[in-house]
Protein backbone atom coordinates (compact mmCIF):
# COMPACT_ATOMS: atom_id res chain seq x y z
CA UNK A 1 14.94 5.87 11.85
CA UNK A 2 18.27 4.26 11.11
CA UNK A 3 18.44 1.66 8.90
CA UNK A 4 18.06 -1.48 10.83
CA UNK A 5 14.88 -0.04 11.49
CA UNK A 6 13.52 1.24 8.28
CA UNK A 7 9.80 0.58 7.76
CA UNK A 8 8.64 -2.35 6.13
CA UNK A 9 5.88 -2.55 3.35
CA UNK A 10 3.42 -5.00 2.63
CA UNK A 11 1.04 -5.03 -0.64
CA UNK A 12 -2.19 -7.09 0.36
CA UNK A 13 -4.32 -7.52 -2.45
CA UNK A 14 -6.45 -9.59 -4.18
CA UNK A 15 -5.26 -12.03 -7.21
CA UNK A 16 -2.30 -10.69 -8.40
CA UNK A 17 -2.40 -7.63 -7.81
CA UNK A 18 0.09 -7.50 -5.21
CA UNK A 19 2.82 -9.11 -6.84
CA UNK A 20 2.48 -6.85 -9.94
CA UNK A 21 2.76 -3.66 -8.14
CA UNK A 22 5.95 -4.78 -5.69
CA UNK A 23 7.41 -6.15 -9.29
CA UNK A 24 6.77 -2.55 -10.81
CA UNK A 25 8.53 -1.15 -7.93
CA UNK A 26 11.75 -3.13 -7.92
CA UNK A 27 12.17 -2.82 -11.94
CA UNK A 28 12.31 0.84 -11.19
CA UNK A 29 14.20 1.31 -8.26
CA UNK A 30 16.44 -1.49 -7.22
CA UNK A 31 14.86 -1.92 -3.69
CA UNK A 32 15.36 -5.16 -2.29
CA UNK A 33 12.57 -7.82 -1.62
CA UNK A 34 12.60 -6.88 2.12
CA UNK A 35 11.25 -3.46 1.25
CA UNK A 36 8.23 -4.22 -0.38
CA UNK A 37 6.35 -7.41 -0.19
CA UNK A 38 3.30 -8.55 -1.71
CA UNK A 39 0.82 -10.70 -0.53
CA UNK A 40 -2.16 -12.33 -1.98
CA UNK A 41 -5.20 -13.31 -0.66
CA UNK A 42 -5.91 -16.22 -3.42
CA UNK A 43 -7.01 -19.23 -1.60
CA UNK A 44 -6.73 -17.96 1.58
CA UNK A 45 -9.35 -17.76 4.09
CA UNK A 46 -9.89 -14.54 6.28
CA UNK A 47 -8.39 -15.54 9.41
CA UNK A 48 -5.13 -17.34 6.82
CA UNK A 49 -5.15 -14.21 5.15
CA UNK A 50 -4.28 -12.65 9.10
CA UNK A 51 -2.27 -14.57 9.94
CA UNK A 52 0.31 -14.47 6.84
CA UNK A 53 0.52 -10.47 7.51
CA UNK A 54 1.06 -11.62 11.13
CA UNK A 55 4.51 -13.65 10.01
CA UNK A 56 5.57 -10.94 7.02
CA UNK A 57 5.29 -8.27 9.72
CA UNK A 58 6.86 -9.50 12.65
CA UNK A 59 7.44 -6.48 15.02
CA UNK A 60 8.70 -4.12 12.54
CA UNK A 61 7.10 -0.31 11.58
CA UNK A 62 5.14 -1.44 8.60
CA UNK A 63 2.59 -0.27 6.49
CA UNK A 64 0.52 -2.51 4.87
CA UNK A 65 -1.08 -1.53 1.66
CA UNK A 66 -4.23 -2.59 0.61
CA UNK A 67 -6.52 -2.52 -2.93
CA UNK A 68 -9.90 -2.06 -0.84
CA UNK A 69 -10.80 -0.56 2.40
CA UNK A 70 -13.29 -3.78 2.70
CA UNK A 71 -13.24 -7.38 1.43
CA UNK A 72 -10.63 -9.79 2.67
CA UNK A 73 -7.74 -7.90 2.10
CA UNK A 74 -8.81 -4.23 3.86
CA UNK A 75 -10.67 -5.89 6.59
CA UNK A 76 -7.70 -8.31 7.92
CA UNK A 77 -5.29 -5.25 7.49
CA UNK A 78 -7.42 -3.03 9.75
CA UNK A 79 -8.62 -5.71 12.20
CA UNK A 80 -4.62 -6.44 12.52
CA UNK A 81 -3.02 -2.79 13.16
CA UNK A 82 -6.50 -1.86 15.34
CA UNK A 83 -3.97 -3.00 18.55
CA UNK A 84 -0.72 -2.78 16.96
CA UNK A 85 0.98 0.75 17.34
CA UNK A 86 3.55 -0.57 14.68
CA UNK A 87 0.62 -1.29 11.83
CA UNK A 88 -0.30 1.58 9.30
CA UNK A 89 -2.99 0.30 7.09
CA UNK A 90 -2.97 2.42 3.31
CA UNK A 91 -5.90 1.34 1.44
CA UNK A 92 -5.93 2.50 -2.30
CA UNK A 93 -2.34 1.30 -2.99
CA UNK A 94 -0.89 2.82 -6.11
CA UNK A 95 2.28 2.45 -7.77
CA UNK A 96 3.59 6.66 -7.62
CA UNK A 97 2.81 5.98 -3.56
CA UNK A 98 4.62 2.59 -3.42
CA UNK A 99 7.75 4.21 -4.94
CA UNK A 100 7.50 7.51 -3.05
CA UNK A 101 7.37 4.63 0.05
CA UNK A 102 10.46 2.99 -0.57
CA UNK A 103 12.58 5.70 -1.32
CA UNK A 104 11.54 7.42 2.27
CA UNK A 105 10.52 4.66 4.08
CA UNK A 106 13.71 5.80 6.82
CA UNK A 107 11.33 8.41 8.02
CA UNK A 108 8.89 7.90 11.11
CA UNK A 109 6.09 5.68 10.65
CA UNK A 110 3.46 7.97 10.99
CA UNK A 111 4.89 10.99 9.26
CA UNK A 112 5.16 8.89 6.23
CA UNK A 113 2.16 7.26 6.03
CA UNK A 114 0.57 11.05 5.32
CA UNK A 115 3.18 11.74 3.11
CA UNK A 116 2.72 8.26 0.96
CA UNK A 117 -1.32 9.41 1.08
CA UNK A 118 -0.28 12.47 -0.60
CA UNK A 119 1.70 11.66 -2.71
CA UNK A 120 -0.97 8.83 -3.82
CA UNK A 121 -3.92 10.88 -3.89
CA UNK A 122 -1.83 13.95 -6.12
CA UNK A 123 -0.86 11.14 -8.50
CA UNK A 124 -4.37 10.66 -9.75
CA UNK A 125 -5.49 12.56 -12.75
CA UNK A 126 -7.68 12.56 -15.54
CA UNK A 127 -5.02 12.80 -19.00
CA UNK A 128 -8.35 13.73 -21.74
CA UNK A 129 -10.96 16.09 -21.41
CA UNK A 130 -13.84 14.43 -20.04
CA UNK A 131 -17.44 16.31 -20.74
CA UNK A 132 -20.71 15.52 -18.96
CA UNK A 133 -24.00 14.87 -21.59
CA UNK A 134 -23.99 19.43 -21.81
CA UNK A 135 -20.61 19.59 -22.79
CA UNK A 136 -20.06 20.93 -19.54
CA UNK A 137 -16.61 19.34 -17.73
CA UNK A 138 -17.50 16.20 -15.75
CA UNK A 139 -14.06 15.89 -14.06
CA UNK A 140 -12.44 19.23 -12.68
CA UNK A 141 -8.83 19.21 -13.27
């Protein structure tokens, strides 16, 4: 993609969440606010809450990120890209995907929408030994 056409992201979450995370992401790398934007669902009814990923969207490649496959957030998201080609729904958002987003986000939509689920899923980890009631490991490493 060149850059005029660079995919757009879109943090829908609840409270704020959103804001937070696309914060996070410009402290560490500088990105612009056109990159990344967030979006919260506070006081904003379902079909509001549509509509306001409508407008930040536009016709643009963009993936919108959300905190829960269901509730507000998840459902609008998925009810929106389910007949737009240009919609990539992410549900799960994390901060090691958000930043592995905007530093590739020149690549073809749906190429890196597998690589940001990667890259989000490989980011989670358990730091301490954690032991079931036996003593036997409750989380495999």
């Amino acid at each position: 993609m060149s850059k005029g056409t660079s995919v757009r992201g879109i943090v829908v979450a609840h409270g704020e969440m959103a804001i937070g995370l696309t914060d996070a992401v410009r402290n560490i790398t500088g990105v612009g606010p056109d990159a990344l934007v967030p979006l919260s669902n506070r006081g904003l009814a379902p079909a509001a809450l549509a509509q306001a990923i409508q407008r930040e969207a536009g016709q643009r490649p963009t993936i919108l990120f959300t905190d829960l496959p269901s509730g507000s957030c998840g459902v609008a998201a998925r009810l929106l890209a389910r007949n737009d080609p240009n919609l990539v729904v992410i549900c799960g958002v994390n901060l090691p995907m958000l930043l592995d987003f905007v530093t590739h986000r020149d690549e073809p939509l749906i190429e890196l929408a597998g690589r940001i689920v990667s890259k989000g899923r490989a980011a989670i980890s358990c730091a301490v030994p954690v032991t079931g009631p036996n003593g036997d490991p409750a989380v495999s490493r």
